[in-house]
N, C-alpha and C. Protein backbone atom coordinates (compact mmCIF):
# COMPACT_ATOMS: atom_id res chain seq x y z
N UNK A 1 8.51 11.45 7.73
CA UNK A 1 8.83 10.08 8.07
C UNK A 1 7.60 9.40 8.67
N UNK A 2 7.91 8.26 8.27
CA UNK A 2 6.31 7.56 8.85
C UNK A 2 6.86 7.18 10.51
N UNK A 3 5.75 6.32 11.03
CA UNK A 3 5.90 5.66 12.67
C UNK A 3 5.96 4.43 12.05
N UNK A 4 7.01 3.60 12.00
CA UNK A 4 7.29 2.39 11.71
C UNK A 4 6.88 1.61 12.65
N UNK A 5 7.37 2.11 14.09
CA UNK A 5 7.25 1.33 15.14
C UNK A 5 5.57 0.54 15.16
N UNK A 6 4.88 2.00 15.01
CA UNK A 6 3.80 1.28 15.17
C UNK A 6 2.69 0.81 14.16
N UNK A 7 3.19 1.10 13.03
CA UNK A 7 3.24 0.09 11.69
C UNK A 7 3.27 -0.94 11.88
N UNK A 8 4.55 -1.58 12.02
CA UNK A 8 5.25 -3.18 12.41
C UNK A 8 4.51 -3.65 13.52
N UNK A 9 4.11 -2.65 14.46
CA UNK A 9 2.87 -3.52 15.86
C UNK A 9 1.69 -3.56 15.35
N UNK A 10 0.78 -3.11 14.33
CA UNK A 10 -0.26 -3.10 13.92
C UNK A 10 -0.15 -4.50 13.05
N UNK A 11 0.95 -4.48 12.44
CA UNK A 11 0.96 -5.70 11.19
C UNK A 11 0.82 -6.97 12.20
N UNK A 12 1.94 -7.22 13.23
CA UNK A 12 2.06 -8.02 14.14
C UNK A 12 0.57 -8.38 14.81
N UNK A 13 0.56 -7.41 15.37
CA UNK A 13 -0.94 -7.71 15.94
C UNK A 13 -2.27 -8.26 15.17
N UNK A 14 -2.60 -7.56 14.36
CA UNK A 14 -3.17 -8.24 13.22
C UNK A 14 -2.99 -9.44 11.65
N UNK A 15 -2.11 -9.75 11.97
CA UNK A 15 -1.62 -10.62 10.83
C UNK A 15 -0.60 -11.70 11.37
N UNK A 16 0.08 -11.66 13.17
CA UNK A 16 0.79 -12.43 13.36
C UNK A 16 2.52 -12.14 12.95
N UNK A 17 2.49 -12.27 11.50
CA UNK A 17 4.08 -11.64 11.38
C UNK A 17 4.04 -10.67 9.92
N UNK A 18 5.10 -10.14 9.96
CA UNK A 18 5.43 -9.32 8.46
C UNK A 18 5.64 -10.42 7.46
N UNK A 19 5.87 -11.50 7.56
CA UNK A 19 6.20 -12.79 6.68
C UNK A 19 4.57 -12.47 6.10
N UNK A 20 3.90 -13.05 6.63
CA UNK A 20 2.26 -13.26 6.37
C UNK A 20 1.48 -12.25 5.89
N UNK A 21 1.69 -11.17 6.36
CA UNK A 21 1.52 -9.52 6.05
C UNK A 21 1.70 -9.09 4.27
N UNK A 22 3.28 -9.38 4.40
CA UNK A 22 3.75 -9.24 2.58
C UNK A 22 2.55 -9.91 1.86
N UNK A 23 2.44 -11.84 2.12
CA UNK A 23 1.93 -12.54 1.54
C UNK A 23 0.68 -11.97 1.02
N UNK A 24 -0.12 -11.65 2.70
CA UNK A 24 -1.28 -10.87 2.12
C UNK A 24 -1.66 -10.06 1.35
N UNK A 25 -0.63 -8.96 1.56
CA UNK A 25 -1.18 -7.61 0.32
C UNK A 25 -0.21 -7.84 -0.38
N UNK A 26 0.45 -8.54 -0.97
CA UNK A 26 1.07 -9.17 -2.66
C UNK A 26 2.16 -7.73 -2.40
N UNK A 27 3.02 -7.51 -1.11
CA UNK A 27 3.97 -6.77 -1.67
C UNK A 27 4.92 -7.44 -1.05
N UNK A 28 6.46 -7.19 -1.67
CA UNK A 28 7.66 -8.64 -1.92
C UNK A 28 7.94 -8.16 -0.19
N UNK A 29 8.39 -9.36 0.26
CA UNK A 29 9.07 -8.86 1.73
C UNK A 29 10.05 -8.02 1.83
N UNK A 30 11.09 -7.95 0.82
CA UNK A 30 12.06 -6.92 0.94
C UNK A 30 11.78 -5.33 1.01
N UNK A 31 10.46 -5.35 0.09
CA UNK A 31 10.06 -3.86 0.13
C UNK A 31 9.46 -3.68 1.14
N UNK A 32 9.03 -4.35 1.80
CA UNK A 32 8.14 -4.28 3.06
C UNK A 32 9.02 -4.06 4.51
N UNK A 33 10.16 -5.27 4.53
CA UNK A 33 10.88 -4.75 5.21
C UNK A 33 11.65 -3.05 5.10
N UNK A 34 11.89 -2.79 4.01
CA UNK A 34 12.52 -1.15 3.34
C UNK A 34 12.05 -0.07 4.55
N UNK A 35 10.15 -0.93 4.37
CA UNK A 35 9.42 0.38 4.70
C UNK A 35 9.30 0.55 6.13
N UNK A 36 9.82 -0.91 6.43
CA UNK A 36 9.58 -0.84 7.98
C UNK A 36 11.17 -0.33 8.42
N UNK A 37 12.08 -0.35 7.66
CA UNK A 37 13.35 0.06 8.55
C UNK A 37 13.06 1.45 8.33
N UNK A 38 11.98 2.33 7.60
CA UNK A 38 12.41 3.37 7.68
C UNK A 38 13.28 4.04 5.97
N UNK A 39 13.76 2.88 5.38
CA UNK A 39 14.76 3.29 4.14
C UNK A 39 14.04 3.98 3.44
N UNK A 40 12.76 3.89 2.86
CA UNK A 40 12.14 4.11 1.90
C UNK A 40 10.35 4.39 1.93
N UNK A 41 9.79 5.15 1.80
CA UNK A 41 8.30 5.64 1.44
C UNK A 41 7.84 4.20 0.66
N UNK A 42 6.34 4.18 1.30
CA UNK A 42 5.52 3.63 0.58
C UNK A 42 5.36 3.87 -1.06
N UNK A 43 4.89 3.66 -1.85
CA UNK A 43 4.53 3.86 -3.05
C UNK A 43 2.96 3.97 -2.84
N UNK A 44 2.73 4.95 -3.59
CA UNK A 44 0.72 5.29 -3.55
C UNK A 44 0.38 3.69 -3.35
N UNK A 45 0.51 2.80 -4.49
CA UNK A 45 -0.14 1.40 -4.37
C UNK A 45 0.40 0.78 -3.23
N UNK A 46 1.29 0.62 -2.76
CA UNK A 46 2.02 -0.32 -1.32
C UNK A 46 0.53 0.42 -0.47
N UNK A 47 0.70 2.25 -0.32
CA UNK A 47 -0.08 2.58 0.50
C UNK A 47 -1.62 2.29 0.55
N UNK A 48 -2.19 1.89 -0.38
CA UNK A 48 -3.34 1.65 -0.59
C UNK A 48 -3.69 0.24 -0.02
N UNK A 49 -2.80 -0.77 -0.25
CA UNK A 49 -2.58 -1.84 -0.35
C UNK A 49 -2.69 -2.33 1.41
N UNK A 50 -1.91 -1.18 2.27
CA UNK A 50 -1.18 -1.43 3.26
C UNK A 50 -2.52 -1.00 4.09
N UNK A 51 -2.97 -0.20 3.78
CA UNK A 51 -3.86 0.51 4.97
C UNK A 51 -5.37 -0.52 4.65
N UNK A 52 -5.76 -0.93 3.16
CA UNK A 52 -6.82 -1.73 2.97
C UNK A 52 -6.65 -3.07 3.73
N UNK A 53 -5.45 -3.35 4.01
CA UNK A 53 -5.36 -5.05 4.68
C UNK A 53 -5.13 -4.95 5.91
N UNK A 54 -4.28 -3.95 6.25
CA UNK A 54 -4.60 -3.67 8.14
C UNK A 54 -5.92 -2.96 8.29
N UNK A 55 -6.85 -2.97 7.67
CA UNK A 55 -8.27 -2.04 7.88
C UNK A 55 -7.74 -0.91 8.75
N UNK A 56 -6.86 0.07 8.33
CA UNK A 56 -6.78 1.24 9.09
C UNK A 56 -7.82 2.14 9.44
N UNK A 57 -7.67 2.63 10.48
CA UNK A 57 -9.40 3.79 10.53
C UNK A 57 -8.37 5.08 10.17
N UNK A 58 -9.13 6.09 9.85
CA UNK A 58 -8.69 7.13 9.58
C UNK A 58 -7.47 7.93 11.21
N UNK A 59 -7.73 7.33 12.07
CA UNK A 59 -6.93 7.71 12.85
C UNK A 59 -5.74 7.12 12.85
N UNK A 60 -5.73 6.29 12.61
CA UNK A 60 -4.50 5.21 12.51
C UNK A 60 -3.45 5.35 11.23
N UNK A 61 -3.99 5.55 10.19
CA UNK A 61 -3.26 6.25 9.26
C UNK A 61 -2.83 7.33 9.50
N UNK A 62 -3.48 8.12 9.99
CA UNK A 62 -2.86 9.28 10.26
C UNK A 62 -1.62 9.26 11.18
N UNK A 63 -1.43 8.40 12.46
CA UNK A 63 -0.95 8.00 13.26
C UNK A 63 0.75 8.06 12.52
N UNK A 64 0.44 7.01 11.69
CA UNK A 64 1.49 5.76 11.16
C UNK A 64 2.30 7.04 9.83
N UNK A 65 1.07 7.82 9.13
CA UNK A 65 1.91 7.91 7.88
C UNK A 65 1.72 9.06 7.88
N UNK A 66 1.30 10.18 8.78
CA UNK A 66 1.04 11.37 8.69
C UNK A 66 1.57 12.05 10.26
N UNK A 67 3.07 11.68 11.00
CA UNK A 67 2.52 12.10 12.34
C UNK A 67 3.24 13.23 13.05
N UNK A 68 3.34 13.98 12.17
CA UNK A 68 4.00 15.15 12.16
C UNK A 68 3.17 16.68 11.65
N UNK A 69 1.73 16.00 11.30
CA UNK A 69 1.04 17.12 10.62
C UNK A 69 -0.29 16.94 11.51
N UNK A 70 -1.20 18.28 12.26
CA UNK A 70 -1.73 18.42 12.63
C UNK A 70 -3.21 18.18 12.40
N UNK A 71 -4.11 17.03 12.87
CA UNK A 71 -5.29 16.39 11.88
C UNK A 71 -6.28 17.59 12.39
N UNK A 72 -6.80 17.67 11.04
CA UNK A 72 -8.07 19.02 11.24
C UNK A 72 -9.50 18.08 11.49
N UNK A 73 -10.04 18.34 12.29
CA UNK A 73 -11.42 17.52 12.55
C UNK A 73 -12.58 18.57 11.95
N UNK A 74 -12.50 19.48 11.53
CA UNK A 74 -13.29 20.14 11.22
C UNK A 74 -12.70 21.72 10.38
N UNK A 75 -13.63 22.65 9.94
CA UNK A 75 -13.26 23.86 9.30
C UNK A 75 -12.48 24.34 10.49
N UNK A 76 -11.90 26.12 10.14
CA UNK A 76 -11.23 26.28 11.02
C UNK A 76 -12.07 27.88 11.13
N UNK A 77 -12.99 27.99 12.38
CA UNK A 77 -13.62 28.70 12.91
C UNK A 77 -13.29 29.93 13.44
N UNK A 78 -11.56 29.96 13.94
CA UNK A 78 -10.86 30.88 14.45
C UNK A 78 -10.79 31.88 13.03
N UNK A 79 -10.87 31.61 12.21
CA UNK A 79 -10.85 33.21 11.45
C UNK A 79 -12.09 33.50 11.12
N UNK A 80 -12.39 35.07 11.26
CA UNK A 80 -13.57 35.27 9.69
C UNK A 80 -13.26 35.75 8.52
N UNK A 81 -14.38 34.96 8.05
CA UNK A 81 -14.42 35.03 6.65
C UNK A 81 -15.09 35.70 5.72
N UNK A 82 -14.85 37.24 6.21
CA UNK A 82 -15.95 38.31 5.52
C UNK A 82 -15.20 38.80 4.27
């Protein structure tokens, strides 16, 4: 499941409202609302769409659409690899 909550505060904050938001990245308000109640997953393009017009940083996506999975900042050093 994504973080809607702070989806919908990112859009807000940066764009003013979800009205203006849709307009911007050409997706219909109904689907937009969908994604913000939670009903329904992005589509690859919504997602592309969504993270290019809120200029997400890689943390922030992760935040919003990934926040249940542990972000790797690097290899993972704790094993070897002989």
């Amino acid at each position: 499941m994504i973080d809607v909550v702070l989806l919908r505060t990112l859009i807000v904050q940066r764009h003013k409202s979800v009205r203006r938001f849709s307009e911007v990245c050409q997706i219909s308000d109904r689907q937009l609302c969908k994604i913000l109640a939670g009903q329904v997953l992005p589509s690859l393009a919504s997602l592309q769409l969504i993270t290019h017009h809120l200029c997400l940083s890689q943390h922030e996506f992760h935040q919003i659409f990934l926040p249940h999975i542990p972000m790797r900042m690097g290899p993972d050093l704790s094993k070897n690899n002989v």
